[in-house]
Protein backbone atom coordinates (compact mmCIF):
# COMPACT_ATOMS: atom_id res chain seq x y z
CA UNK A 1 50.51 16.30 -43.90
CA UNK A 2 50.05 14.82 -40.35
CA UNK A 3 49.09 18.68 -39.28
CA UNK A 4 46.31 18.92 -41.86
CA UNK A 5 45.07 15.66 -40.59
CA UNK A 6 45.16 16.78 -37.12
CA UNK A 7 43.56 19.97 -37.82
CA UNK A 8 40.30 17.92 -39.96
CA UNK A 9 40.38 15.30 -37.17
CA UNK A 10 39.75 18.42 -34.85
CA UNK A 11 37.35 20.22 -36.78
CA UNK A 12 35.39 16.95 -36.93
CA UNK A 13 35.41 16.45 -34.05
CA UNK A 14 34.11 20.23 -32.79
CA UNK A 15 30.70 19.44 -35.32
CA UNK A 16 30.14 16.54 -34.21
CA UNK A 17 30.08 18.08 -30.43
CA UNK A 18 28.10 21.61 -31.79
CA UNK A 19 25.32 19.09 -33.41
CA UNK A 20 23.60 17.19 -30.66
CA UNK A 21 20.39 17.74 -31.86
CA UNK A 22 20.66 16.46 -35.55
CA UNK A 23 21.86 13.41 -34.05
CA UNK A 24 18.97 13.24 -31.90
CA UNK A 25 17.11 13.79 -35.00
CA UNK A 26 18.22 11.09 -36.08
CA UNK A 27 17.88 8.78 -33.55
CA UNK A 28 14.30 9.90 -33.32
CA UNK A 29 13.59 9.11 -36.64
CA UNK A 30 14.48 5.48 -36.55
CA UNK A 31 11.06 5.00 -34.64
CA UNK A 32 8.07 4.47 -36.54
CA UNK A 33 4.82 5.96 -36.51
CA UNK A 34 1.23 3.52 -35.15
CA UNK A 35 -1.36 4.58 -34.13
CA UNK A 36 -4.42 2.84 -32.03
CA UNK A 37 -8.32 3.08 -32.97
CA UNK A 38 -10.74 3.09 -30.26
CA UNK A 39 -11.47 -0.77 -30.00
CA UNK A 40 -15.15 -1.54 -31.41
CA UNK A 41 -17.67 -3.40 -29.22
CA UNK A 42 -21.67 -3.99 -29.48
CA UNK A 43 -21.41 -5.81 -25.72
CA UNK A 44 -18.02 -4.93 -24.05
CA UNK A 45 -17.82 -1.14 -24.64
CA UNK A 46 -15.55 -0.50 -21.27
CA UNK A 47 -13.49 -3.39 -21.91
CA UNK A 48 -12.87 -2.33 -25.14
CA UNK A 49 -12.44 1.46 -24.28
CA UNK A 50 -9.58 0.43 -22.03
CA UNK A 51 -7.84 -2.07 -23.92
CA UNK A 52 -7.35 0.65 -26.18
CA UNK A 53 -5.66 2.86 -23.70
CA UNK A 54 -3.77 0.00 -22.62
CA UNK A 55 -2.72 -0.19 -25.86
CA UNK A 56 -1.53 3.27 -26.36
CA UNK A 57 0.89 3.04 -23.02
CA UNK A 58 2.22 -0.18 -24.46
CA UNK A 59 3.26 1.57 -27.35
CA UNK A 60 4.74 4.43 -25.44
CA UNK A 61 7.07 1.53 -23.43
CA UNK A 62 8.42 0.20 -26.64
CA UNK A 63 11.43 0.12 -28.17
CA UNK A 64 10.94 1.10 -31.79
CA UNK A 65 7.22 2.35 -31.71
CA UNK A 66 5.81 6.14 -31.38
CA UNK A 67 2.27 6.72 -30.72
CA UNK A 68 0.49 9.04 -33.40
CA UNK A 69 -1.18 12.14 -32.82
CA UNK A 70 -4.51 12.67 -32.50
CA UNK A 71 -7.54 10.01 -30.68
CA UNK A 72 -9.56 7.93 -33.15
CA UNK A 73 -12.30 5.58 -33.09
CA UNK A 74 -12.91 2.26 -35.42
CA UNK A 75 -16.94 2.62 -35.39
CA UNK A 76 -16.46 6.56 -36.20
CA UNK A 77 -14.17 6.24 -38.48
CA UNK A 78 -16.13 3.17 -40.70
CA UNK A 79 -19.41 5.24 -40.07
CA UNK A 80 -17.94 8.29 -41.42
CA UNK A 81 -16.21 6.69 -44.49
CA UNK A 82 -19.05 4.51 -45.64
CA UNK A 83 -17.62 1.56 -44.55
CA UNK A 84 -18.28 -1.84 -42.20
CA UNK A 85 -17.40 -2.09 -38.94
CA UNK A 86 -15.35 -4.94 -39.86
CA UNK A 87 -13.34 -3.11 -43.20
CA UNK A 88 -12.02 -4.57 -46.21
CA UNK A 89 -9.03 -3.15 -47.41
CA UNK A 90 -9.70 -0.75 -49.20
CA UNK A 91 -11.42 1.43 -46.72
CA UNK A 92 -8.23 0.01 -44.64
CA UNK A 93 -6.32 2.26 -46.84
CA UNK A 94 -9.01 5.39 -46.46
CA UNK A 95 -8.41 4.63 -42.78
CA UNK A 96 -5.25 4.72 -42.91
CA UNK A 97 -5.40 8.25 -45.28
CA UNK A 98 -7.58 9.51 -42.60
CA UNK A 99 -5.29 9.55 -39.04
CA UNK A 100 -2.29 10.05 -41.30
CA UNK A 101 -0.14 6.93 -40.26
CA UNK A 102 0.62 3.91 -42.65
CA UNK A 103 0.40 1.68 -39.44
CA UNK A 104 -2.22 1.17 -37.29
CA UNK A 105 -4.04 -0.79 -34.61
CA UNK A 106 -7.56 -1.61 -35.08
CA UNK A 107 -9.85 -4.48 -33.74
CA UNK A 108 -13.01 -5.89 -31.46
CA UNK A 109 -14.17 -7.18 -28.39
CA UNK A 110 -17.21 -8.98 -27.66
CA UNK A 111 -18.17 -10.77 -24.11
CA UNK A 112 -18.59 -14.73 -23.51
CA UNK A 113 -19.86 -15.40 -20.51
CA UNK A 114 -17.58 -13.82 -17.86
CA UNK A 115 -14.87 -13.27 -20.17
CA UNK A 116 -14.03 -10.99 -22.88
CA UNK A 117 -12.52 -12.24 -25.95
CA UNK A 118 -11.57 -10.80 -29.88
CA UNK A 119 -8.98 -10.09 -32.10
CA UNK A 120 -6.70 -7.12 -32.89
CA UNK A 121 -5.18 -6.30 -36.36
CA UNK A 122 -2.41 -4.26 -37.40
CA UNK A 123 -2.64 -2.72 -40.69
CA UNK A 124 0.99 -2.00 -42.50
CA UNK A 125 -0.60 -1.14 -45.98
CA UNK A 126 0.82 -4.67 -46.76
CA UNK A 127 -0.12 -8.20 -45.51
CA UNK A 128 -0.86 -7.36 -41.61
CA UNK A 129 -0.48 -9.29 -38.65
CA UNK A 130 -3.15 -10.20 -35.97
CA UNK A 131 -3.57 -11.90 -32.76
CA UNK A 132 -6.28 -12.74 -30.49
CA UNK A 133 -6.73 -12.05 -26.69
CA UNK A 134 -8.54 -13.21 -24.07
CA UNK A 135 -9.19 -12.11 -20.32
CA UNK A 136 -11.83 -11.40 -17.21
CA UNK A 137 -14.22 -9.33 -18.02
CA UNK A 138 -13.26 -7.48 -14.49
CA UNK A 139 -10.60 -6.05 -16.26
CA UNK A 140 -12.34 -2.41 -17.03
CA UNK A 141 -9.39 -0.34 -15.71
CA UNK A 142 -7.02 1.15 -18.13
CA UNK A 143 -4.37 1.74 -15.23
CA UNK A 144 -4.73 -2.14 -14.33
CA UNK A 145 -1.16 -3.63 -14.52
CA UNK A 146 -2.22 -6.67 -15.76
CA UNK A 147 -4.39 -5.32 -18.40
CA UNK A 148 -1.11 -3.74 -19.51
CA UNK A 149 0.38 -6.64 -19.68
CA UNK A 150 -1.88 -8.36 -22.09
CA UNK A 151 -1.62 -5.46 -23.98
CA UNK A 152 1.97 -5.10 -24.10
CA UNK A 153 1.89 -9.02 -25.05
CA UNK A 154 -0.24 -8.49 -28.01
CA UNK A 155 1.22 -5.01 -29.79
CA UNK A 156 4.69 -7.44 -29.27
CA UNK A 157 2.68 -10.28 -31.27
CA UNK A 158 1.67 -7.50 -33.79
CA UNK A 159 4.83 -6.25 -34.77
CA UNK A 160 6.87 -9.35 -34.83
CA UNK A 161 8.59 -8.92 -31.03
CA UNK A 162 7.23 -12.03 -30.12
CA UNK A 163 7.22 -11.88 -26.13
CA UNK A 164 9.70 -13.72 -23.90
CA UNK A 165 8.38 -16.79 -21.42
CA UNK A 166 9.58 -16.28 -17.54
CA UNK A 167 9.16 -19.99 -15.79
CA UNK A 168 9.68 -19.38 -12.05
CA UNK A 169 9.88 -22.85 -10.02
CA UNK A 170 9.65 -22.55 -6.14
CA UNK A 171 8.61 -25.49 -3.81
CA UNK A 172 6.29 -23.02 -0.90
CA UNK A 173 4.98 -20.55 -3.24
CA UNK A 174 1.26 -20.02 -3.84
CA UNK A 175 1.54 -16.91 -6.11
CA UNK A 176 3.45 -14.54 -8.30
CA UNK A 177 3.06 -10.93 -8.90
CA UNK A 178 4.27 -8.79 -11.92
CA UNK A 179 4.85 -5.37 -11.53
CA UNK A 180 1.98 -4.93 -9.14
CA UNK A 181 -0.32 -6.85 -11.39
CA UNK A 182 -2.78 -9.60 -9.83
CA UNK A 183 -1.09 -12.26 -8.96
CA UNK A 184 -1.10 -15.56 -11.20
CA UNK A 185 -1.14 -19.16 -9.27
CA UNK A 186 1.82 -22.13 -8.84
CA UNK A 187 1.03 -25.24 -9.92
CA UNK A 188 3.04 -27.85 -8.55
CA UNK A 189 5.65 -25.38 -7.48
CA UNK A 190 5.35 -24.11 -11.34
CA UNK A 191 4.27 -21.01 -12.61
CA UNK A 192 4.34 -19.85 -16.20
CA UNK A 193 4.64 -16.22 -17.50
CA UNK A 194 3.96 -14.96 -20.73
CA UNK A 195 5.96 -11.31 -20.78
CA UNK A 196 6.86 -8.29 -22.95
CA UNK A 197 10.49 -8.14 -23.24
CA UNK A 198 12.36 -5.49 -20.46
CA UNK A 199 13.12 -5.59 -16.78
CA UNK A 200 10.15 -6.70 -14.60
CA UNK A 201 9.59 -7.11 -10.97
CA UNK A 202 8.44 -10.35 -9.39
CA UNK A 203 6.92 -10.99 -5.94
CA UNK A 204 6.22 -14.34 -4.59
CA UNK A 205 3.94 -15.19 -1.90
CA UNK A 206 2.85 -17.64 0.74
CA UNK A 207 1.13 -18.16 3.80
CA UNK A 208 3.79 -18.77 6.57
CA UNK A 209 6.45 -17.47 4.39
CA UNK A 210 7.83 -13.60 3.85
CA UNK A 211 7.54 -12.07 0.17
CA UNK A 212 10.13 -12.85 -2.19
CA UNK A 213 11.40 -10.36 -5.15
CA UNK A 214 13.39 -10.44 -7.22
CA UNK A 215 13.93 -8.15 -10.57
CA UNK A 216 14.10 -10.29 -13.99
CA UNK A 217 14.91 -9.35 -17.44
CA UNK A 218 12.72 -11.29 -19.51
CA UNK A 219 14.47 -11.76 -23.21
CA UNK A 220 12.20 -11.31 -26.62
CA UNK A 221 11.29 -14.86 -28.09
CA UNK A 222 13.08 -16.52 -25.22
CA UNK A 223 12.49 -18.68 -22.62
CA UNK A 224 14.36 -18.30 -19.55
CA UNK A 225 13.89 -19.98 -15.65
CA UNK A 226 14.34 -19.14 -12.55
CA UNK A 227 14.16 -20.79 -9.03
CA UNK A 228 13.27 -19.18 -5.95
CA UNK A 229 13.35 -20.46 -2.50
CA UNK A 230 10.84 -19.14 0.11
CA UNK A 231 11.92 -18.46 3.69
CA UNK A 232 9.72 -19.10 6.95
CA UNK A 233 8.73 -16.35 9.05
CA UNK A 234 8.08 -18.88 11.97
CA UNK A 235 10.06 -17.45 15.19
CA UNK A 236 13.61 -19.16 15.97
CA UNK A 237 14.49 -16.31 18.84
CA UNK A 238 14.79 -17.80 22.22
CA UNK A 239 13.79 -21.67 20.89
CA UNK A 240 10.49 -23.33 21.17
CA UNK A 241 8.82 -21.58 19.45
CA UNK A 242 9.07 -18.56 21.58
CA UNK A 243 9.76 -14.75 20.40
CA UNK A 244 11.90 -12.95 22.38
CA UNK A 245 15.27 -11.04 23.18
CA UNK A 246 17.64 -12.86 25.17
CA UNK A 247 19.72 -11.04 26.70
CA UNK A 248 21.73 -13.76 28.51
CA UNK A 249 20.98 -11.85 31.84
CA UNK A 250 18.09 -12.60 34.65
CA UNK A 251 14.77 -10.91 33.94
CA UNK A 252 15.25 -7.83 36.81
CA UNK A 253 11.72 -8.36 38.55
CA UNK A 254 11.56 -5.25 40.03
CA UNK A 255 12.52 -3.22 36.80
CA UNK A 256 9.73 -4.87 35.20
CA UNK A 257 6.83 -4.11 37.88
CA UNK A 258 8.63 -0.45 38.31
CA UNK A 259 8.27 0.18 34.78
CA UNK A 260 4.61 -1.11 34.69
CA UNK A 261 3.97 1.32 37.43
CA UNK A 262 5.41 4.23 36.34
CA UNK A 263 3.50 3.72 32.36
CA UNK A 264 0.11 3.11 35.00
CA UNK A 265 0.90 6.15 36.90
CA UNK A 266 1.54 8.04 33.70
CA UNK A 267 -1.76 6.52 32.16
CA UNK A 268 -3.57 8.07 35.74
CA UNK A 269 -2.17 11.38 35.44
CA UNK A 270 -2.96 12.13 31.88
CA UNK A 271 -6.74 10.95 33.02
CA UNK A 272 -6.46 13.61 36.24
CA UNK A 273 -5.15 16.05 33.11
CA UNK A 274 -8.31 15.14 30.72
CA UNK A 275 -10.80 15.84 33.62
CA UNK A 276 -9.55 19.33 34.65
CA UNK A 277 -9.93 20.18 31.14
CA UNK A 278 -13.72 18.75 31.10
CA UNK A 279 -14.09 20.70 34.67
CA UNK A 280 -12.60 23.94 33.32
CA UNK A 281 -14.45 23.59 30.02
CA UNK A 282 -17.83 23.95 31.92
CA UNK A 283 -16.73 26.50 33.90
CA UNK A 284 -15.71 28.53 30.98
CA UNK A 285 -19.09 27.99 28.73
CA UNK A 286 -21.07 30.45 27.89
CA UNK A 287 -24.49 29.71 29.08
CA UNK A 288 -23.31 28.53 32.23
CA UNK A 289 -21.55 32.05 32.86
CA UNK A 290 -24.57 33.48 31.77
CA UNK A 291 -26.73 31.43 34.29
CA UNK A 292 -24.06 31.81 37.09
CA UNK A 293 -24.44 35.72 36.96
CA UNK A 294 -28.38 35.41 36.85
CA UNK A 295 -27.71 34.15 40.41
CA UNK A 296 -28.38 36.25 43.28
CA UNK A 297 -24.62 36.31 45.36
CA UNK A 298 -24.45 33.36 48.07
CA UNK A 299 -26.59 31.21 46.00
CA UNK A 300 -25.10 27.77 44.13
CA UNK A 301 -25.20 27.69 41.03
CA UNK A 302 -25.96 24.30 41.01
CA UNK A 303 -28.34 23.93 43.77
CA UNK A 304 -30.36 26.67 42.26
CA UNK A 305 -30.61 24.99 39.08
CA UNK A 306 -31.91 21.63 40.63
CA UNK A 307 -34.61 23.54 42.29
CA UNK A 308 -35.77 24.19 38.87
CA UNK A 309 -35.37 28.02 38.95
CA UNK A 310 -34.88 29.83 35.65
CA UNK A 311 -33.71 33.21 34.63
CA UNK A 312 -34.37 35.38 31.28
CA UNK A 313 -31.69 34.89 28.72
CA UNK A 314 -30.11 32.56 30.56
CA UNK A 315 -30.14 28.34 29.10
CA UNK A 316 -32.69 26.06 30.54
CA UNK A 317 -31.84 24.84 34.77
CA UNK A 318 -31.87 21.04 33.21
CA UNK A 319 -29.48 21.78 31.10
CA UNK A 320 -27.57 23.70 33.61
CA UNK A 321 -28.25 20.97 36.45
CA UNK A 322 -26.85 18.64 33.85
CA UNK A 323 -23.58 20.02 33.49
CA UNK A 324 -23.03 20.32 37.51
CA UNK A 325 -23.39 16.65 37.43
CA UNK A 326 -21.15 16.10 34.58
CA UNK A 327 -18.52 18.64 36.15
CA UNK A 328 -18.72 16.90 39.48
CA UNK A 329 -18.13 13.52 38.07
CA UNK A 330 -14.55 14.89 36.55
CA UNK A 331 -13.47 16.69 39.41
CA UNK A 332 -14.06 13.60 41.35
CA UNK A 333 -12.12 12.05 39.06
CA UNK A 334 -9.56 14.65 38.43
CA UNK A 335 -8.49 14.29 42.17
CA UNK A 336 -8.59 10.34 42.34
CA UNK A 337 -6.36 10.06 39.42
CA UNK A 338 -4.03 12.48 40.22
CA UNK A 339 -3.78 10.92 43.89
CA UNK A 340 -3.49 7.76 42.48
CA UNK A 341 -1.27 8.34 39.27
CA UNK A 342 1.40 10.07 41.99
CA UNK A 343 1.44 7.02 43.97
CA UNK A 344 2.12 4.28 42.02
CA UNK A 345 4.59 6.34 39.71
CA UNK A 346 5.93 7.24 42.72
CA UNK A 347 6.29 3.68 43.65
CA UNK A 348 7.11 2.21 40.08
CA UNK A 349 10.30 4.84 39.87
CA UNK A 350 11.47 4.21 42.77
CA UNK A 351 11.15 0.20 42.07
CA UNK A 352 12.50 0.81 38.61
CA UNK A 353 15.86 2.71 40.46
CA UNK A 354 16.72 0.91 42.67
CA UNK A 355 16.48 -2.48 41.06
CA UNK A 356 20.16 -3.87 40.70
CA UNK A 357 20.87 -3.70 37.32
CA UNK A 358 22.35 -7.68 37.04
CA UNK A 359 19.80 -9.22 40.02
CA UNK A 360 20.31 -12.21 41.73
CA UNK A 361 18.62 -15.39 40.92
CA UNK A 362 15.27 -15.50 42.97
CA UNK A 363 15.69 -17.94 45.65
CA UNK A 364 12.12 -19.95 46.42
CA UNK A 365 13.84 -22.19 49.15
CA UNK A 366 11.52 -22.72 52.04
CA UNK A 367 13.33 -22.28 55.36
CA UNK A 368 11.06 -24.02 58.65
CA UNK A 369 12.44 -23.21 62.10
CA UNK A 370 10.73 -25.14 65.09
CA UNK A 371 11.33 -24.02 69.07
CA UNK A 372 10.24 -26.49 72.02
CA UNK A 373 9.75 -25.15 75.88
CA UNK A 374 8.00 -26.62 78.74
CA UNK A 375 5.17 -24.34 77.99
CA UNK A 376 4.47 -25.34 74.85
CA UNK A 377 6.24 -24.86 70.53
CA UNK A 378 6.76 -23.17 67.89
CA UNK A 379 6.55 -23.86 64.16
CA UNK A 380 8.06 -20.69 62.02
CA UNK A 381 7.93 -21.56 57.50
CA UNK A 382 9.64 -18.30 56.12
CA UNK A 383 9.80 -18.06 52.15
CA UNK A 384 12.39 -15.98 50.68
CA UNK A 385 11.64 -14.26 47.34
């Protein structure tokens, strides 16, 4: 007996693991089927259009809702069936017959004044639910966070998930962010959040102060608070109100004006660098080549073309006198930088090496020596630094 129990145990056991995908099945099936009609609107027709499409990605982040196939729109649908834009129920139920799905989301929007108001319905083939929204009319964008949020808010008010209230409390905060939506204001160090149920992110901000997140998990039909301090970016480094790294050691002088000189003398050389390249670019262009070998041997270039003198096939002497100047400035230049650059690197790297590397303190004590002959004095102030 305990062998034959063994042996169904086992072969239970082996179906259960060969049949992954008629539990999925299942699983899958305990969703149910809505789908959303193209919201109707005589004066908000991109509000409405993306409120809708809102409204489909807030059905794809629920928990127990699949999106139907197939793209539908109210004022189509009630035009094609006979019906008013506003239905009564029974073209309800030819809607309904019509995208297949015994639940769905239909509604309106209209404008007032600078916002953009109506209601939404959800048809069951029963009672039905609705709810009305509200919002800026700025919100046009069906990829706008907090236009998902509203709708996420509202398909929870539909199907009986009523949404969960998030009361943050922080003393410095000015505003709060929701998943990258725009930001909502404090109010006496108060701010109140109507949310869909799930994990959100929150950002608080401030002048003065660095961001604060945090990641919340806001509870369907609750009300839940939270209580974030903010923390000032004002400097405390080095005291006073000063930002720096203190290294407990003297500033080295001479490392510092050695360094300077060698990022100068860098600075210098990379100029000497830039104006060989403008000097060897001008050498190497093509009209000026072709000018240069219209001139008879012996002759410059240059001074040739500030007489004015000009040669068949070759570019204008203006042009070409123009380009002498502009080639004489940089090689001018290329020399003085270069001169210059390997100076005072020269002098900052040998400052910056030979500095001690833990310096005495500077000493600014003035030291006055005085001498006194028959033929007269002498008065001597020497300052050591």
């Amino acid at each position: 007996m305990r062998v034959l129990v063994r042996v169904l145990a086992f072969l239970a056991f082996t179906v259960a693991i060969l049949s992954p995908h008629s539990v999925l099945a299942q699983s899958k099936a305990e969703k149910q089927t809505v789908q959303v009609l193209t919201l109707y609107s005589d004066t908000a027709y991109e509000q409405a259009e993306a409120l809708s499409i809102a409204l489909k990605r807030a059905v794809d982040r629920s928990a127990g809702w699949t999106l139907g196939k197939g793209d539908f729109s109210l004022e189509v649908l009630t035009a094609a069936l006979g019906c008013k834009v506003t239905p009564d129920e029974a073209c309800l139920r030819k809607i309904s017959d019509r995208v297949k799905s015994t639940h769905y989301v239909w509604g309106s929007l209209e404008k007032q004044g600078k916002e953009v108001v109506g209601t939404l319905h959800l048809y069951d083939g029963a009672e039905g639910k609705e709810t009305q929204v509200k919002y800026s009319e700025n919100l046009s964008d069906a990829s706008d966070e907090t236009l998902l949020q509203i709708a996420e808010v509202a398909f929870a008010e539909l199907v009986g998930t009523a949404p969960g209230k998030l009361i943050i409390i922080s003393k410095d905060a000015k505003t709060v962010s929701v998943d990258g939506a725009a930001p909502s204001s404090f109010v006496n160090g108060r701010a109140e959040l109507t949310l869909p149920g799930g994990e959100h992110t929150v950002v608080l901000r401030a002048a003065g102060f660095g961001d604060e997140t945090r990641d919340v998990t806001v509870v369907q039909g609750e009300s839940s608070e939270l209580e974030i301090a903010m923390h000032s970016t004002a400097a405390v480094a080095g005291g006073g109100g000063e930002v720096g790294l203190d290294t407990g050691k003297p500033m080295n002088t001479k490392k510092v004006i050695g360094l300077a000189g060698m990022g100068v003398g860098a600075a210098l050389v990379v100029g000497a660098i830039y104006s060989a390249i403008k000097v060897n670019s001008i050498n190497n262009d093509d009209g000026f080549d072709r000018y240069r070998n219209s001139v008879s041997e012996g002759e410059d270039v240059c001074d040739t073309a500030d007489s004015g003198k000009t040669f068949t096939g070759a570019p204008d002497p203006s042009e070409i006198s123009d380009q002498c100047s502009t080639a004489s400035t940089f090689q001018t230049l290329q020399f003085v930088f270069a001169g210059a650059g390997a100076v005072i690197g020269g002098v900052g790297a040998y400052l910056f090496f030979t500095a001690d590397d833990e310096p005495k303190a500077a000493s600014y004590r003035p030291r006055v020596d005085t001498a006194v002959g028959p033929r007269g004095g002498r008065l001597r102030l020497t300052l050591s630094f």
